[in-house]
Protein backbone atom coordinates (compact mmCIF):
# COMPACT_ATOMS: atom_id res chain seq x y z
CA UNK A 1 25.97 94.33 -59.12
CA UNK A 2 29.09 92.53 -57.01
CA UNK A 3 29.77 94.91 -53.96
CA UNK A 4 32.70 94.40 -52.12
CA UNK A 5 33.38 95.26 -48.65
CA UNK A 6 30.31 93.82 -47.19
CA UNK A 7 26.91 94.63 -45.82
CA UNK A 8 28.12 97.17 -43.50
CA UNK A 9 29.69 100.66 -43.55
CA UNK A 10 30.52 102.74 -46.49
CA UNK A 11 29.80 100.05 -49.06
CA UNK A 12 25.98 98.86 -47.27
CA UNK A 13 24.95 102.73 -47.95
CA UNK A 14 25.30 102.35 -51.44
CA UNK A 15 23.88 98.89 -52.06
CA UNK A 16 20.70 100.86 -50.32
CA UNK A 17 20.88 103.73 -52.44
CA UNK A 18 21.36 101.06 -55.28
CA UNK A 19 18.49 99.62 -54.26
CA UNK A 20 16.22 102.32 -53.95
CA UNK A 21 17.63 103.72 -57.57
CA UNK A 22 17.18 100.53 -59.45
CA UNK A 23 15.90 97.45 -57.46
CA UNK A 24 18.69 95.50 -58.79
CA UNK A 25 20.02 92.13 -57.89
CA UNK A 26 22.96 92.58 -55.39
CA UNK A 27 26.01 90.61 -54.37
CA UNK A 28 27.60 91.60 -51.29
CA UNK A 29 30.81 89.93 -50.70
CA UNK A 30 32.20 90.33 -46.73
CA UNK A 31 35.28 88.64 -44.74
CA UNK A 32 32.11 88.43 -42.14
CA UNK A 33 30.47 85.33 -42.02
CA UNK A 34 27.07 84.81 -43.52
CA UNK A 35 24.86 85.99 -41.57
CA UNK A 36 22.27 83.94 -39.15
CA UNK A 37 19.48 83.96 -37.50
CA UNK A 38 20.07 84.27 -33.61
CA UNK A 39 19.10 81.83 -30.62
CA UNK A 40 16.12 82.04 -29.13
CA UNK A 41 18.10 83.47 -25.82
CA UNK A 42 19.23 86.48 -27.44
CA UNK A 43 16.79 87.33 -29.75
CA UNK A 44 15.27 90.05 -26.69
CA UNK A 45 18.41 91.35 -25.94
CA UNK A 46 19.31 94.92 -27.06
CA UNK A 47 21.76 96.60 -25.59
CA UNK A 48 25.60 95.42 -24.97
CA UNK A 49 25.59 94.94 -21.10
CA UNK A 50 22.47 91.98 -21.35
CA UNK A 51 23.70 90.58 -23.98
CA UNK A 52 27.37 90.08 -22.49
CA UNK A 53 25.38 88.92 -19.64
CA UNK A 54 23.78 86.69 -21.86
CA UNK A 55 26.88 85.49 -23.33
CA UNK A 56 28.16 84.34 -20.35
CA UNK A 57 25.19 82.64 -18.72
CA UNK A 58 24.98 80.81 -22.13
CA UNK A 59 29.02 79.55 -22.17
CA UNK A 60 28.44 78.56 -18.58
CA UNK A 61 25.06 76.67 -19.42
CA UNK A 62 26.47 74.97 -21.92
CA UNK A 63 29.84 74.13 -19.76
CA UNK A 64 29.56 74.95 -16.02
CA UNK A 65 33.21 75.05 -16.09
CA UNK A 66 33.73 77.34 -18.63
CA UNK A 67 34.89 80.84 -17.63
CA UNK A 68 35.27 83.27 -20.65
CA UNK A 69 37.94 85.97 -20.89
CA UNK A 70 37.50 89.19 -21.10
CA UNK A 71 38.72 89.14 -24.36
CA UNK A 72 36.72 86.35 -25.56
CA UNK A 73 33.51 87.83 -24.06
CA UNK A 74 34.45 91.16 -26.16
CA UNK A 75 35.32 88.79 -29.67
CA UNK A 76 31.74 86.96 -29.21
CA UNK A 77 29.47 89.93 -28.68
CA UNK A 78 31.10 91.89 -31.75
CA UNK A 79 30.45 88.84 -33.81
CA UNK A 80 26.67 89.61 -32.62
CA UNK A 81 26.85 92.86 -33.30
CA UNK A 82 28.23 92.35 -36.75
CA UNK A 83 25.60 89.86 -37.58
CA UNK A 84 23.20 91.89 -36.85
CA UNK A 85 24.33 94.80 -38.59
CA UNK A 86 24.75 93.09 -41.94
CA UNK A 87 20.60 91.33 -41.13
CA UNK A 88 19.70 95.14 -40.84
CA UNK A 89 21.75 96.77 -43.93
CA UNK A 90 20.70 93.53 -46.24
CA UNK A 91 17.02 93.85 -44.67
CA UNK A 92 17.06 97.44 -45.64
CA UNK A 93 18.80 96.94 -49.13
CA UNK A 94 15.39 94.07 -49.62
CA UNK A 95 12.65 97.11 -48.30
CA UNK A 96 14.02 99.16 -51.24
CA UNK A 97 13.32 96.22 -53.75
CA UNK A 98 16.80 94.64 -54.53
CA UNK A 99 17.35 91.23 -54.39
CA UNK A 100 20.20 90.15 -52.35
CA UNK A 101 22.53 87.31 -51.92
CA UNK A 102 25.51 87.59 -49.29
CA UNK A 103 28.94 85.64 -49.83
CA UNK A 104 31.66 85.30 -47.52
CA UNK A 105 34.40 85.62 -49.08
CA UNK A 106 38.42 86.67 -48.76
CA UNK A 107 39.03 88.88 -52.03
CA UNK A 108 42.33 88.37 -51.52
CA UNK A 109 41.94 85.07 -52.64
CA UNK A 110 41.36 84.21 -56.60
CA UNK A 111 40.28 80.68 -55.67
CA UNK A 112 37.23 81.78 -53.45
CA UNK A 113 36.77 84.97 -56.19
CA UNK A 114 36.60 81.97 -58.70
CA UNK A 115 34.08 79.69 -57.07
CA UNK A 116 32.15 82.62 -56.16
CA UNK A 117 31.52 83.98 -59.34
CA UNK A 118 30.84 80.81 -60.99
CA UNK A 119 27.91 80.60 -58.52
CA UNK A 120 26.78 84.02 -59.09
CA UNK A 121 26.69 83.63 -62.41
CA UNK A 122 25.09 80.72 -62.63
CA UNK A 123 22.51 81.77 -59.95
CA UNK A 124 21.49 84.93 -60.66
CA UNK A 125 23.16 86.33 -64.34
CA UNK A 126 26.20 87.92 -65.11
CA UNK A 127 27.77 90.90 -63.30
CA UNK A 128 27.08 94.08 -64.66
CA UNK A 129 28.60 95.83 -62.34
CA UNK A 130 30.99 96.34 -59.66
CA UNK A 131 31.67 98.51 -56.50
CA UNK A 132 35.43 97.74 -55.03
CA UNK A 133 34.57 98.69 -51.36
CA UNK A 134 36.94 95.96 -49.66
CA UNK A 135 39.86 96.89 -47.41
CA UNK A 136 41.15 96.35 -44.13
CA UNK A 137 42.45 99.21 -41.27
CA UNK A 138 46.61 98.65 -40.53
CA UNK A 139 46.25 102.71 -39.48
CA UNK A 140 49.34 104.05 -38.12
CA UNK A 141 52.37 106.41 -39.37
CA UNK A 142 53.76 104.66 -43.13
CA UNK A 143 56.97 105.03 -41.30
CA UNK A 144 55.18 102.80 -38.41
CA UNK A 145 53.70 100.35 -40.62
CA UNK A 146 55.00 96.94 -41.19
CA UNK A 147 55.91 95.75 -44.65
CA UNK A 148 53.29 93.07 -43.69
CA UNK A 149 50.34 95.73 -42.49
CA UNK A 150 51.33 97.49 -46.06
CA UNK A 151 51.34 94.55 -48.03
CA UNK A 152 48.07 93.11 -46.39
CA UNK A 153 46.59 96.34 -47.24
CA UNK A 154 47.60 96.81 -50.47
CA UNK A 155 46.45 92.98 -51.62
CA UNK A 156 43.22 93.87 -49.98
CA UNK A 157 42.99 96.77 -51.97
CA UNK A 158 44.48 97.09 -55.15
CA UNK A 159 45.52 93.15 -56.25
CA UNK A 160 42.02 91.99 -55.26
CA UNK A 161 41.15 94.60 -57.78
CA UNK A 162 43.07 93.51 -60.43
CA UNK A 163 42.14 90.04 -59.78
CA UNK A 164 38.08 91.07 -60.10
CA UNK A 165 38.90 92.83 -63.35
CA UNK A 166 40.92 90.09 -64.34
CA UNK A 167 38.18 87.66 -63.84
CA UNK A 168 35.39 89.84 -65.05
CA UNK A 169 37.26 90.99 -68.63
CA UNK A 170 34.36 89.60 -70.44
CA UNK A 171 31.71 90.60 -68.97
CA UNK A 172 29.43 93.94 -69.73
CA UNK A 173 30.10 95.92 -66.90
CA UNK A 174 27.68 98.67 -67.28
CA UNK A 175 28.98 100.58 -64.16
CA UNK A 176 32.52 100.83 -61.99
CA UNK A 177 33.25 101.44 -58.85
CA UNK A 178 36.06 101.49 -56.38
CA UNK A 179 36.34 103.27 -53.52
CA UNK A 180 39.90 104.36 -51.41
CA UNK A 181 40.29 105.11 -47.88
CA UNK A 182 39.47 109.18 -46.15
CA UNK A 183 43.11 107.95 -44.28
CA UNK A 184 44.21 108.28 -47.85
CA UNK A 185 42.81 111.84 -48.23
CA UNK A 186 43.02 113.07 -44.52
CA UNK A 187 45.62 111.00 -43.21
CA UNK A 188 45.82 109.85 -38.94
């Protein structure tokens, strides 16, 4: 089963219910990068303020001269915090007895959709299913928005769908999936 959208959020909870239903083999594609395994100095830090602390004492270690920026301090530890998240969800998607591979990969792009499913395929079998989970927050107002926040989500959502579809035509999807947006149904 290809998920898009990633190992966290709305999309991770159903790769774990997936998993717990059916102990399938699941491909979660993310605009995250693959996750890693952390440095031994963070590994024993939990909570945000040690390890921003421990972000900086690193970056200056490393270069006594370098002083991050606020910004830059914020950017590094959500890139923690997002590789974490995705260890935990796939973690938890492998304790309910699916197999799981993680690609990063912009489904925006048919090139990278391309190469990825040729690897899937050739790794692990053909898809048999997909959940369309991928999309990207431009929240504001539509008379706010940008033709370029609209367009960006719209590729995101819908033409990233059509290219899947497109490039999975011949194959036996068993099961269908693709999620919208509760800004859709609620609104901002």
């Amino acid at each position: 089963v290809l998920i898009t959208g990633g190992a966290r959020g709305v999309t991770a909870e159903v790769g774990v219910s997936l998993a717990e239903a059916f102990s399938p083999r699941l491909v979660l594609l993310g605009r995250s990068p693959r996750p890693s395994a952390e440095p031994g100095w963070l590994r024993a830090l939990e909570d945000e303020t040690s390890i921003k602390q421990g972000i900086l004492a690193q970056a200056l270690e490393e270069d006594p001269g370098n002083r991050l920026t606020p910004r830059q301090l914020s950017d590094r530890y959500q890139g923690i915090a997002n590789n974490r998240e995705i260890l935990r969800n796939i973690q938890r998607m492998e304790d309910a007895g699916a197999t799981v591979a993680y690609h990063s990969v912009d489904v925006t792009n048919p090139h990278e959709i391309d190469a990825c499913l040729e690897d899937v395929t050739t790794r692990l079998g053909p898809v048999t299913g997909l959940v369309h989970g991928a999309g990207i927050l431009a929240d504001s107002y539509i008379s706010d928005k940008s033709h370029a926040d609209f367009a960006r989500v719209l590729a995101t959502k819908i033409e990233s769908a059509t290219t899947l579809l497109d490039r999975l035509r011949n194959a036996k999807l068993k099961v269908l999936v693709h999620f919208s947006s509760s800004t859709a149904r609620y609104g901002r």
